[in-house]
Protein backbone atom coordinates (compact mmCIF):
# COMPACT_ATOMS: atom_id res chain seq x y z
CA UNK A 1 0.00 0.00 0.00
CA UNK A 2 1.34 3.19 -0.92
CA UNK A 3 4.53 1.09 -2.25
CA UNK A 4 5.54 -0.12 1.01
CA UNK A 5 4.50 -3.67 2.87
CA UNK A 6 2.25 -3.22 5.42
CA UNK A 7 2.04 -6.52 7.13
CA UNK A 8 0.89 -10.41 7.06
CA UNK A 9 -2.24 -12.08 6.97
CA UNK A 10 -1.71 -15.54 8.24
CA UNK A 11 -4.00 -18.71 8.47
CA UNK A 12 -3.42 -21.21 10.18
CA UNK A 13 -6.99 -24.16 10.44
CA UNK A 14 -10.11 -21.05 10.90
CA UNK A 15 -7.89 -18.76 12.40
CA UNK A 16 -7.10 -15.23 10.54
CA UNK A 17 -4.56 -13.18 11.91
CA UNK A 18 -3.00 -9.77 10.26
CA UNK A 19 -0.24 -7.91 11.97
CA UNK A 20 1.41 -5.02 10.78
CA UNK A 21 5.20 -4.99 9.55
CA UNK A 22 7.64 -3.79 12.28
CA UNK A 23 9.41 -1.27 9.91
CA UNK A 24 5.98 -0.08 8.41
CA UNK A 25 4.23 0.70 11.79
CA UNK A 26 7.60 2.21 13.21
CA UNK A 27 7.61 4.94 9.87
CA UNK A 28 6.81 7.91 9.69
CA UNK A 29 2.94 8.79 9.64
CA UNK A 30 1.40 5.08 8.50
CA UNK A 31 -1.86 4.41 6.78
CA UNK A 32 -4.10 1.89 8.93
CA UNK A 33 -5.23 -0.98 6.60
CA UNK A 34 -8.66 -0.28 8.29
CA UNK A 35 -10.16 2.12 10.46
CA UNK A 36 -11.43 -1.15 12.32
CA UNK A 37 -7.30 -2.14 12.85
CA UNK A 38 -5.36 1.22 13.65
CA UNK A 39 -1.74 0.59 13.19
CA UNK A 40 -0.16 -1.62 16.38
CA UNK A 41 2.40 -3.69 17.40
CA UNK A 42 -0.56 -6.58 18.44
CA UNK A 43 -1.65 -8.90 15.83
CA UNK A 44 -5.45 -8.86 14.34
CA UNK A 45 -7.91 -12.01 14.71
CA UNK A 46 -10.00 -13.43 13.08
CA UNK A 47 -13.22 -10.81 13.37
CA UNK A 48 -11.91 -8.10 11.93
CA UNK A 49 -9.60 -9.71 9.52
CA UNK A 50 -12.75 -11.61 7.79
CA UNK A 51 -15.17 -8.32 7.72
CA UNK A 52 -11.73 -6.52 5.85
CA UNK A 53 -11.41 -9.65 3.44
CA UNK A 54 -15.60 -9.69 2.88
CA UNK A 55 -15.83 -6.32 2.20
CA UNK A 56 -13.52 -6.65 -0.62
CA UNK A 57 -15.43 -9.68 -2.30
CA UNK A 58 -18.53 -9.51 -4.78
CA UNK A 59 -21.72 -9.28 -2.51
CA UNK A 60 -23.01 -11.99 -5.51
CA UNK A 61 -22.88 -14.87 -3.69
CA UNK A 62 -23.14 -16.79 -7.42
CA UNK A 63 -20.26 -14.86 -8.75
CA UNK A 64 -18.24 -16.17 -5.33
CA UNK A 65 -18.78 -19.32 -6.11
CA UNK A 66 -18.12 -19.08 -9.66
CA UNK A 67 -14.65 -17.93 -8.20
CA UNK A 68 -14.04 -20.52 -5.89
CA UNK A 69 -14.98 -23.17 -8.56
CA UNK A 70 -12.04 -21.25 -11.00
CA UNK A 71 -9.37 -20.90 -8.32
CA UNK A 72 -9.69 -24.22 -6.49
CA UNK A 73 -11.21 -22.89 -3.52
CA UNK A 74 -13.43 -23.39 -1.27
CA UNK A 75 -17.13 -21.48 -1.39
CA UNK A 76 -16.77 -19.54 1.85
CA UNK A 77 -13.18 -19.51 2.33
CA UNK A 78 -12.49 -15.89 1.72
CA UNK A 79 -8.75 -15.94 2.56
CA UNK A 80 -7.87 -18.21 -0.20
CA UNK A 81 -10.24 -16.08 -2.99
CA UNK A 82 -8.37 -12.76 -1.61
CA UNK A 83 -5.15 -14.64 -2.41
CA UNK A 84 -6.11 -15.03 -5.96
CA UNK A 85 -7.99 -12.46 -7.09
CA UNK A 86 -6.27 -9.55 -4.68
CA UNK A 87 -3.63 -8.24 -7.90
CA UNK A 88 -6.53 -5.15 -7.60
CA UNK A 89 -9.03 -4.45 -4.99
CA UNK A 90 -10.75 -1.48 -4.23
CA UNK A 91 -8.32 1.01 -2.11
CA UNK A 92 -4.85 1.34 -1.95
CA UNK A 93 -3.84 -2.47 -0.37
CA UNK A 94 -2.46 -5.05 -2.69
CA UNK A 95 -2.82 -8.62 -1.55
CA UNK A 96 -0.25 -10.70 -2.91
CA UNK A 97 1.77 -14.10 -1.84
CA UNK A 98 5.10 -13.35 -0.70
CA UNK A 99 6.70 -15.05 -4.05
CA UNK A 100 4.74 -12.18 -5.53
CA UNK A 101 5.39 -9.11 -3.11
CA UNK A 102 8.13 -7.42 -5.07
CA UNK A 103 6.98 -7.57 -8.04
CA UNK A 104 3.69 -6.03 -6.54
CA UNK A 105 5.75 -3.15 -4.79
CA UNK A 106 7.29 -2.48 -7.55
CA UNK A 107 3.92 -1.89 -9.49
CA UNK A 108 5.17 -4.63 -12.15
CA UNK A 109 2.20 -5.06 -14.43
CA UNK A 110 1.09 -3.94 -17.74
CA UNK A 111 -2.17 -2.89 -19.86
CA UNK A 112 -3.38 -5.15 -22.61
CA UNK A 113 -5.22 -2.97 -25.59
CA UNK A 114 -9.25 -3.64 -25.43
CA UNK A 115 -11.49 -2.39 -28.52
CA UNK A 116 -15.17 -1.01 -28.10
CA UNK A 117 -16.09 -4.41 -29.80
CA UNK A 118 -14.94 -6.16 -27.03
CA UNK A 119 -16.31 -4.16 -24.57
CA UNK A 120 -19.89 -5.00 -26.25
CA UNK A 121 -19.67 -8.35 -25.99
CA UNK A 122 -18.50 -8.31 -22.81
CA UNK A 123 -21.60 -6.64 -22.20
CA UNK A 124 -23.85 -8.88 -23.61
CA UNK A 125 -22.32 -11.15 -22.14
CA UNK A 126 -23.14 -10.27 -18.45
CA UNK A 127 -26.64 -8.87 -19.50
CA UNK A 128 -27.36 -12.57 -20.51
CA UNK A 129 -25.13 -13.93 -17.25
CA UNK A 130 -25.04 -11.15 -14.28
CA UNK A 131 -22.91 -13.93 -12.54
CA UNK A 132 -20.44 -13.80 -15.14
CA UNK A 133 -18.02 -11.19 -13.96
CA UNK A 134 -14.54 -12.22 -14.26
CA UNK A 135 -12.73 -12.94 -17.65
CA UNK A 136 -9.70 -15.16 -18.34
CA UNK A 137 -6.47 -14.06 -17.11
CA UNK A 138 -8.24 -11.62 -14.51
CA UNK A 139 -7.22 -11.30 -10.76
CA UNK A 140 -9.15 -7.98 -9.59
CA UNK A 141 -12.21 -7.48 -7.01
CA UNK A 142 -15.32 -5.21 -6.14
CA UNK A 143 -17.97 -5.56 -3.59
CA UNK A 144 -21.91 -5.02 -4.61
CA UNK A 145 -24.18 -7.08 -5.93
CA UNK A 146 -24.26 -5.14 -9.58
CA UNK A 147 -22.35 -6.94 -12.94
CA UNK A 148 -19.56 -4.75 -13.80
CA UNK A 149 -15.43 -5.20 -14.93
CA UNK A 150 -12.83 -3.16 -14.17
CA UNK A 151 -10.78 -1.18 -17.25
CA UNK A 152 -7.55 0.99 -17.63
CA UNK A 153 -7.79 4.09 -19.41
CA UNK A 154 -4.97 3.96 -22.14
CA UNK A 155 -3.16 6.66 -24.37
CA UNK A 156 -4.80 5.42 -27.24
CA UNK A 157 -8.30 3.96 -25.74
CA UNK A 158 -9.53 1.33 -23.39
CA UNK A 159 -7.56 -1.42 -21.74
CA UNK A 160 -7.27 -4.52 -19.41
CA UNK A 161 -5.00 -3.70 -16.59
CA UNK A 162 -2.99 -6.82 -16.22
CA UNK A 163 0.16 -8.29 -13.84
CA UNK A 164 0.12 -5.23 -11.02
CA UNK A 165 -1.30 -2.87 -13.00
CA UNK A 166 -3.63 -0.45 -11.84
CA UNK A 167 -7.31 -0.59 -13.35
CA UNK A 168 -8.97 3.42 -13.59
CA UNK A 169 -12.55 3.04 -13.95
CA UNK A 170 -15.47 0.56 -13.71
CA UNK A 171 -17.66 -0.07 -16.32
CA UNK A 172 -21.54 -1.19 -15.55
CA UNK A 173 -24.54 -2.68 -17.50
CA UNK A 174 -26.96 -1.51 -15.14
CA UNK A 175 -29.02 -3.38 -13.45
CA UNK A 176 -31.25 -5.53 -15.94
CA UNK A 177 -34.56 -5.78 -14.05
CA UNK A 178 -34.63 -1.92 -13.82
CA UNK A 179 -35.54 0.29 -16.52
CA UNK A 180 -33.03 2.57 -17.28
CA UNK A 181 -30.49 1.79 -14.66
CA UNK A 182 -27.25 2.74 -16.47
CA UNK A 183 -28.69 5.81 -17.49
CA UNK A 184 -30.31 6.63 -14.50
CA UNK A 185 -26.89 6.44 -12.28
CA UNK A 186 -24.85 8.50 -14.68
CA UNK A 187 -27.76 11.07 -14.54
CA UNK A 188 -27.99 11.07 -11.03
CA UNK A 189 -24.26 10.94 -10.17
CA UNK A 190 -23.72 13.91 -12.44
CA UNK A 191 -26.07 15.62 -10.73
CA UNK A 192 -24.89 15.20 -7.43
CA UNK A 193 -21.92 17.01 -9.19
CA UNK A 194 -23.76 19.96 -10.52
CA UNK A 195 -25.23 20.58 -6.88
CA UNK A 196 -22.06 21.16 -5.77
CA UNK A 197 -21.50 17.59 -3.54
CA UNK A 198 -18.31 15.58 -4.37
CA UNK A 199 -19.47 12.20 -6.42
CA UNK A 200 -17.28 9.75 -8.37
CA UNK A 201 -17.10 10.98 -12.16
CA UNK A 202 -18.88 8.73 -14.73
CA UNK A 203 -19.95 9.33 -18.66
CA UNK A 204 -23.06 7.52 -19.89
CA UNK A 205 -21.77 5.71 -23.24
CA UNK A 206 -23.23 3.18 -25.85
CA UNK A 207 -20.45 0.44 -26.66
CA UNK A 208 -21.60 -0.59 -30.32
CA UNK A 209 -26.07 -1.73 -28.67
CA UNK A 210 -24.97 -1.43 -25.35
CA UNK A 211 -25.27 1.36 -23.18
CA UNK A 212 -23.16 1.48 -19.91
CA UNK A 213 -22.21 3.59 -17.34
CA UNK A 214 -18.13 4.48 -17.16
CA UNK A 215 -17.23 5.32 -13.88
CA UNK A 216 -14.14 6.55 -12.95
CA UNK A 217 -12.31 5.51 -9.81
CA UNK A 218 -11.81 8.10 -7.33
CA UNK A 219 -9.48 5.07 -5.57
CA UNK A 220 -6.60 6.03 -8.09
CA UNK A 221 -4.98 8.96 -9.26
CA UNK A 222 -3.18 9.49 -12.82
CA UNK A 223 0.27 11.59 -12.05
CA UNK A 224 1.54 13.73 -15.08
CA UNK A 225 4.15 10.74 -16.27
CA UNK A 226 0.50 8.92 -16.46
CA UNK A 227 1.58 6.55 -14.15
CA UNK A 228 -1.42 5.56 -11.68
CA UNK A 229 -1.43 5.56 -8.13
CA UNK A 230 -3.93 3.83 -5.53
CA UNK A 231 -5.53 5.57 -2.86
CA UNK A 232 -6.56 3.43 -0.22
CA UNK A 233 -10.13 3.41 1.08
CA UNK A 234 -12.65 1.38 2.89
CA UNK A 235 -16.66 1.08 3.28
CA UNK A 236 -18.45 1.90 6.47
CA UNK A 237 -18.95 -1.60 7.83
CA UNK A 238 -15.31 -2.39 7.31
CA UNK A 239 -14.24 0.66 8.60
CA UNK A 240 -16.42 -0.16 11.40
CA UNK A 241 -15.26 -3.88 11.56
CA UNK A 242 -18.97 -5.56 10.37
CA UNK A 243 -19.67 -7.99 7.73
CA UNK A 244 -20.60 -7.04 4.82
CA UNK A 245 -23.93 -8.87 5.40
CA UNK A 246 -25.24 -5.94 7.78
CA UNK A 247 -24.90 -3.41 5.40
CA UNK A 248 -28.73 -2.22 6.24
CA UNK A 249 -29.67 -0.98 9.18
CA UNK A 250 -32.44 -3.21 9.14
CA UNK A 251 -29.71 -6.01 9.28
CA UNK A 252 -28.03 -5.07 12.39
CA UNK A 253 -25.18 -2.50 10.27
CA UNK A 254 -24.89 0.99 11.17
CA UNK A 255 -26.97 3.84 10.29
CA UNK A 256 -26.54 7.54 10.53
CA UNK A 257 -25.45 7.79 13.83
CA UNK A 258 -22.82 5.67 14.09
CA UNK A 259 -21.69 6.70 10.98
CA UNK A 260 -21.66 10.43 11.50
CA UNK A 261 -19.85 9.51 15.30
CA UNK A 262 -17.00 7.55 13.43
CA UNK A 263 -16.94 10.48 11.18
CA UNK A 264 -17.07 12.76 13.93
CA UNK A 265 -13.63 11.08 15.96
CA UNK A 266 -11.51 11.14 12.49
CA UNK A 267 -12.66 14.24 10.20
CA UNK A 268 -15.74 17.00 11.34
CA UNK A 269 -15.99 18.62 8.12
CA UNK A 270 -16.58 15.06 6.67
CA UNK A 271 -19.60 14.82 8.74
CA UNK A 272 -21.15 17.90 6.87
CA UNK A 273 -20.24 16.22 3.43
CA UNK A 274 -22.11 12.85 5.27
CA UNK A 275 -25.46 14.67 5.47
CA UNK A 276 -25.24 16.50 2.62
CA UNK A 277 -24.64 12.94 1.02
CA UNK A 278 -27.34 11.41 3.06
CA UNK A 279 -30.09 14.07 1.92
CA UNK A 280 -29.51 14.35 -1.33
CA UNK A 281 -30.42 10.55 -1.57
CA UNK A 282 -33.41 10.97 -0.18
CA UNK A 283 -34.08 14.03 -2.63
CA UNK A 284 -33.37 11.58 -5.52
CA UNK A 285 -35.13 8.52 -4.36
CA UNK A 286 -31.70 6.80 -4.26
CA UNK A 287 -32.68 3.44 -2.07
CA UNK A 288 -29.31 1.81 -1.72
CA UNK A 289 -27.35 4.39 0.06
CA UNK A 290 -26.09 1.49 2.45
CA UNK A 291 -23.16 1.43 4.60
CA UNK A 292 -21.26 -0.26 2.01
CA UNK A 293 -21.80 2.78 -0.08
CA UNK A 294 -20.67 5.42 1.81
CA UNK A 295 -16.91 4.81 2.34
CA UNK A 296 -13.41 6.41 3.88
CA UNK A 297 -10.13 7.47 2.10
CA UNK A 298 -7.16 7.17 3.65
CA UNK A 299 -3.43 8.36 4.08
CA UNK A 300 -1.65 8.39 7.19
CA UNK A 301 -3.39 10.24 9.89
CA UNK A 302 -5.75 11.52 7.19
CA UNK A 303 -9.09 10.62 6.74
CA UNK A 304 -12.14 12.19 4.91
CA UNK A 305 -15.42 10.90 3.69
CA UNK A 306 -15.11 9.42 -0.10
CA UNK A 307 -17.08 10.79 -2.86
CA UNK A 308 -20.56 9.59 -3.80
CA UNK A 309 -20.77 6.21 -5.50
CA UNK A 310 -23.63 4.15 -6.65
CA UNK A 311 -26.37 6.64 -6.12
CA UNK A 312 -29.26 5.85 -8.16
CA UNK A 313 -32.72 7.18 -8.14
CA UNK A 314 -35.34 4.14 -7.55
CA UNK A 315 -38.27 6.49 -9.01
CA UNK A 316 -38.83 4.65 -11.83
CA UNK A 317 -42.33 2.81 -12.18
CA UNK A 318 -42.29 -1.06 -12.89
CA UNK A 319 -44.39 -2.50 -15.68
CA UNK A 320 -47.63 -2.14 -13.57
CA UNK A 321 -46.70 1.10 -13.32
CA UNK A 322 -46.02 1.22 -9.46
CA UNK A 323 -43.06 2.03 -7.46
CA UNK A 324 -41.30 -0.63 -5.99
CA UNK A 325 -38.65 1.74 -4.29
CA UNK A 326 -40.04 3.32 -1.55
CA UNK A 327 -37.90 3.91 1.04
CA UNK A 328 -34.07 4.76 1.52
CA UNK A 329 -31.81 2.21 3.04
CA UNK A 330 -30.81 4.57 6.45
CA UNK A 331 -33.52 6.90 7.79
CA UNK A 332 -33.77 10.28 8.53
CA UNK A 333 -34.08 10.90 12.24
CA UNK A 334 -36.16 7.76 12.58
CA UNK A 335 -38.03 7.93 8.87
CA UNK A 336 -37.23 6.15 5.59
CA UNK A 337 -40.23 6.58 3.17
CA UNK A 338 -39.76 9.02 0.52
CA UNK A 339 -42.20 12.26 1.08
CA UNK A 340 -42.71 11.61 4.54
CA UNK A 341 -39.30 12.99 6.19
CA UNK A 342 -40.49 16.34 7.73
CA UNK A 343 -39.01 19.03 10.37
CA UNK A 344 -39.00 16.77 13.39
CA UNK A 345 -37.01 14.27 11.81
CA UNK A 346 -34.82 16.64 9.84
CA UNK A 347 -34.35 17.89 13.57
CA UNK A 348 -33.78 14.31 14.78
CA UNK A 349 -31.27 14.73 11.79
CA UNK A 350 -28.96 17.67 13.04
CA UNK A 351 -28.67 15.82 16.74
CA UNK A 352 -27.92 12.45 15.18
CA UNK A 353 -25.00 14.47 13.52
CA UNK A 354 -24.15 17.26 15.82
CA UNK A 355 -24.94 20.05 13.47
CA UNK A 356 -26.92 23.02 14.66
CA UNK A 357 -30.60 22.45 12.89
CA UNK A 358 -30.77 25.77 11.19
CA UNK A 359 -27.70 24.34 9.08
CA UNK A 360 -29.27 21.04 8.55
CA UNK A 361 -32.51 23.42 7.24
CA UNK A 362 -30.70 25.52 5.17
CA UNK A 363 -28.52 22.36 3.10
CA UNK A 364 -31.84 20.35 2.88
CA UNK A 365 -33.46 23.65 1.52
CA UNK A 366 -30.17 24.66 -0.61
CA UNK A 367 -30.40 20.98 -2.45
CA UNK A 368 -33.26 20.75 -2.77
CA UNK A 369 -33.80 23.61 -4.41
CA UNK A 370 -30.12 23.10 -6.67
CA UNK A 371 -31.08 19.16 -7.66
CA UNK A 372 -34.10 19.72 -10.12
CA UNK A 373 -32.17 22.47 -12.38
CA UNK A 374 -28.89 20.24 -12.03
CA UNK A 375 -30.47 16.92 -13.22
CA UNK A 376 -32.29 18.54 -15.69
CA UNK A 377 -29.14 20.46 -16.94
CA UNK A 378 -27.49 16.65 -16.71
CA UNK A 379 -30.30 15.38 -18.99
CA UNK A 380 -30.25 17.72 -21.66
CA UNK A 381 -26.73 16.68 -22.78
CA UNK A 382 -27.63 12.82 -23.29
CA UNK A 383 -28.18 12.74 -27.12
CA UNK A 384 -31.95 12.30 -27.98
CA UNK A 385 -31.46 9.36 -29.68
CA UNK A 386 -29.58 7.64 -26.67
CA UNK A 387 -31.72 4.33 -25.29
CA UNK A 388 -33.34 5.03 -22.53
CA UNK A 389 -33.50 8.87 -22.21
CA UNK A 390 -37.31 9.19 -22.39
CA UNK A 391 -37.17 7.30 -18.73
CA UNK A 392 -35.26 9.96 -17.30
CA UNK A 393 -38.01 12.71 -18.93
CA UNK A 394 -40.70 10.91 -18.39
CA UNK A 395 -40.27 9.69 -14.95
CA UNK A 396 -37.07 10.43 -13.19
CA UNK A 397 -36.79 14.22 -13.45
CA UNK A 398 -40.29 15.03 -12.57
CA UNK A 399 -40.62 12.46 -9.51
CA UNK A 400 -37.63 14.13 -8.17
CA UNK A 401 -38.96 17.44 -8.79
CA UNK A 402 -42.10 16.50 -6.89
CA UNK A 403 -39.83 15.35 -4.07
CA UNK A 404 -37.63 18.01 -3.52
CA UNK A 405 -40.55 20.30 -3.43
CA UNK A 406 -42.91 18.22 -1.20
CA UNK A 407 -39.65 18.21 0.99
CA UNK A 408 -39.08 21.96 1.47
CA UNK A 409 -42.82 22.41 2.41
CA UNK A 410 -43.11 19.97 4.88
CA UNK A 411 -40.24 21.69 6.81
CA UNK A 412 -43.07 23.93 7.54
CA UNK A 413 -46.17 22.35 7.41
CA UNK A 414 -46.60 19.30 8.18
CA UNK A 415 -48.81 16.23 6.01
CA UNK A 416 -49.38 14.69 8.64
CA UNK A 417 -52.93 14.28 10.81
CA UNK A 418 -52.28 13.18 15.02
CA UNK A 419 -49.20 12.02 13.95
CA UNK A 420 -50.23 9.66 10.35
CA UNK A 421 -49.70 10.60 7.04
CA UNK A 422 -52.90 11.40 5.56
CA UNK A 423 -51.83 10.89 1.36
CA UNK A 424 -48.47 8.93 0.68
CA UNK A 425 -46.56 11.01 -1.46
CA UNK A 426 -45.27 7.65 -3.48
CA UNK A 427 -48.65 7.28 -4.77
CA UNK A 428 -49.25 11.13 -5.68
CA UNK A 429 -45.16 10.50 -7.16
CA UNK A 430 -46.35 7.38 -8.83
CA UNK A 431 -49.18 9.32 -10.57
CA UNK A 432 -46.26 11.96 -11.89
CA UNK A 433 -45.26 11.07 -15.48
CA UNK A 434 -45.48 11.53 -19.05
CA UNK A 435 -48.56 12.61 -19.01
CA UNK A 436 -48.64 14.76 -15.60
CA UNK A 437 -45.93 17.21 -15.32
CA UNK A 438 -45.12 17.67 -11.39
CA UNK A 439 -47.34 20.20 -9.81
CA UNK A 440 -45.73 23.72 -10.44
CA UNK A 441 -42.77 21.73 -11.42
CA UNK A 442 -39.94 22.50 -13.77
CA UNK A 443 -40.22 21.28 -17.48
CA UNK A 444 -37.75 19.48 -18.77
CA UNK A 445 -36.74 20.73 -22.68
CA UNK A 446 -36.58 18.07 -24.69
CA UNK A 447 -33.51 19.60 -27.02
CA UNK A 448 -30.35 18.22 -25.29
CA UNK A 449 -27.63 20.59 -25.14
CA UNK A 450 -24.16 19.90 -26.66
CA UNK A 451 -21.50 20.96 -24.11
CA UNK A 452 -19.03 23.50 -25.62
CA UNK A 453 -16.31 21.42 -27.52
CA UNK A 454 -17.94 18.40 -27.15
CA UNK A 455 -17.86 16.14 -30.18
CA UNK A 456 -21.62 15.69 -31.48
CA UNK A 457 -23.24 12.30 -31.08
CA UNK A 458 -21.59 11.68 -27.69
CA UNK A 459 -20.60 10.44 -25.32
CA UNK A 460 -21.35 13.44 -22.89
CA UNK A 461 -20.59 13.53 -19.68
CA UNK A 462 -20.83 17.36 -17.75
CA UNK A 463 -18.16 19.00 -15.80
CA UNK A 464 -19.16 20.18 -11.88
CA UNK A 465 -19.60 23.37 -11.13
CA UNK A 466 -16.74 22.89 -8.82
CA UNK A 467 -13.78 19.80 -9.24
CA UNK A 468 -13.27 18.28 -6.20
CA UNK A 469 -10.61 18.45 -4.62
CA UNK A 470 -7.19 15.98 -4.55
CA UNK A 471 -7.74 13.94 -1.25
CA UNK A 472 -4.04 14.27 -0.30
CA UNK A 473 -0.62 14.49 -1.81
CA UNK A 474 0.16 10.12 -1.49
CA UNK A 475 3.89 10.68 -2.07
CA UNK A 476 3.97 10.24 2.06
């Protein structure tokens, strides 16, 4: 990590130890593998070492075993999959043999050219099979439960990182039993952007019939000799030291408390950028904002909150026309259905975090007053003719409208009667479409807009009004 050796993870029968390198946790200013194992002279058992390991693995349990079947493992035995598929995880760590450790520090590897053709098929592929995620030759990991593969962006176009090589984005199908899924992340990450909140980058692009979403991996960095560096992160339940299993709340795994405390002992301002994260969510109808997608970068004694990832709106109707997303995955001072967060849980909110509630007011009010505009300004630059955009029109952008709004008025008046709400808002959102613009909502023009110097015909993706930030210089 960072080019040096960290430590050993050792098994010997059931038993997982890790214990950091003498040298390593005797330097100058070391990076913790996790937030859950701060940097000691005592080994690590078995608890905290698994919950690492998981939280690096596909949450698939049918792409695990596909694994295990390929690498001449066992189903469950998550030390022996790390061993062979750790060449490139998510973060900074690499997890290697020791027959294989210098040629790992020394960032050996190489990347193997990889046309738009065979990104299609590779497509198709997993749109037929979501459980077939791996290709020959590959030896890289990602948690979630979504098909995707890992690619290197190359000098002259797309490529397979290979050897120690460094992959630089992820590349998605979307989720199949969704309408729209692809499109509807891109849309929504990029507007998360536009409103000013630090999200992972991502274009929107159509590989020969197949659209996908491009994401770019805020876990590396590309220095000016284009060589790429890791940055070394972790999600909230293994910063935390949970399985991956109790990602919900409902599942025993943390929710907005704990998370904002953890937050709270490492990094303050990250606990602003935490409810900023965790309300604009809501404002999209994003129902998967788990612990596992809310994450930690680290670098020595640094630590701040990662940018978004995943976010997806889940205000799309299914084929009956209802909405089978109705709730987001942590609540919001003790309420999770979308419409129905008012002021006393927005209150509940601020203590939960330990932010005064007039700020807590005034960033729910500020986004969601800035997210309509910026998803709509997102919207207009994917080409009319690109599959899928007439769900984002149609559906998307007007729901969320309707939320945001119903959102800002009920931190004055409540819809509520002795304490019950009187009209769900999902069934006045599920009665928002095509055919009934959101009341006094925005419209949407239908003429996408071509970004300046953009080629035509796409792919578009749309700067933020503000880069983030570098997390840190990792030179340390």
């Amino acid at each position: 990590m960072y080019r040096l050796r960290v430590g050993t993870i050792d098994r010997t029968g059931p038993r997982l130890t890790f214990t950091y390198d003498d040298r390593y946790a005797a330097g100058p200013n070391p990076t913790p593998l996790s937030l859950s194992m701060p940097v000691s002279s005592q080994p690590y058992t078995n608890r905290w070492v698994e919950a690492h390991l998981r939280g690096l693995l596909p949450d698939h349990a049918d792409v695990r075993q596909r694994w295990a079947t390929h690498f001449g493992v066992r189903d469950r035995d998550t030390f022996g999959l790390i061993r062979a598929i750790g060449a490139d995880t998510a973060g900074g760590a690499v997890y290697v043999t020791e027959d294989q450790a210098d040629a790992a520090l020394a960032g050996n590897g190489w990347l193997e050219p990889y046309t738009d053709h065979e990104i299609a098929d590779r497509l198709r592929r997993l749109r037929a099979d979501e459980g077939d995620w791996l290709d020959d030759n590959e030896h890289w990991s990602l948690a979630g439960g979504q098909g995707k593969f890992t690619l290197a962006r190359a000098e002259h176009g797309w490529a397979r990182a290979a050897g120690f090589a460094a992959s630089t984005h992820i590349v998605k199908p979307g989720i199949s039993r969704l309408p729209a899924q692809a499109l509807t992340e891109h849309v929504c990450q990029e507007t998360c952007r536009r409103a000013g909140l630090k999200a992972a980058a991502s274009t929107y692009t159509e590989f020969e019939d197949q659209p996908a979403i491009v994401v770019e991996r805020f876990d590396r960095r590309t220095g000016p000799d284009g060589r790429v560096a890791r940055v070394h992160q972790e999600d909230m339940c293994q910063a935390l030291g949970l399985d991956p299993s109790k990602k919900y709340p409902s599942d025993g795994g943390p929710s907005v408390p704990e998370i904002a405390r953890l937050l709270g002992s490492v990094d303050s301002p990250s606990v602003v950028r935490f409810a900023r994260a965790v309300t604009a969510d809501y404002l999209l109808g994003a129902p998967d904002a788990h612990a596992k997608n809310h994450a930690v970068l680290l670098a020595g004694r640094a630590v701040e909150l990662a940018p978004m990832y995943d976010v997806a709106s889940g205000l799309v109707a299914n084929t009956e026309g209802r909405l089978r997303y109705r709730k987001a995955a942590m609540s919001i001072g003790g309420e999770n259905r979308f419409g129905e967060v008012e002021a006393p849980h927005w209150g509940k909110f601020a203590s939960q975090c330990s932010l005064p509630i007039d700020e807590v007011r005034a960033l729910v009010t500020e986004l969601a007053t800035t997210i309509p505009d910026a998803m709509a300004d997102v919207i207009r630059t994917i080409p009319a003719a690109a599959q899928d955009r007439r769900v984002l029109v149609d559906q998307v952008h007007p729901r969320v409208t309707r939320l945001c709004e119903v959102t800002v008025e009920t931190l004055h008046v409540s819809r509520r009667d002795g304490g019950r709400v009187i009209a769900p808002v999902l069934d006045e959102l599920e009665r928002v479409g095509a055919s009934t613009p959101a009341p006094g909502g925005r419209v949407l023009a239908e003429q996408p807009r071509k970004p300046r110097g953009a080629p035509d015909g796409g792919p578009w993706s749309v700067r933020p009004r503000s880069e983030p930030e570098v997390f840190l210089d990792t030179d340390d």
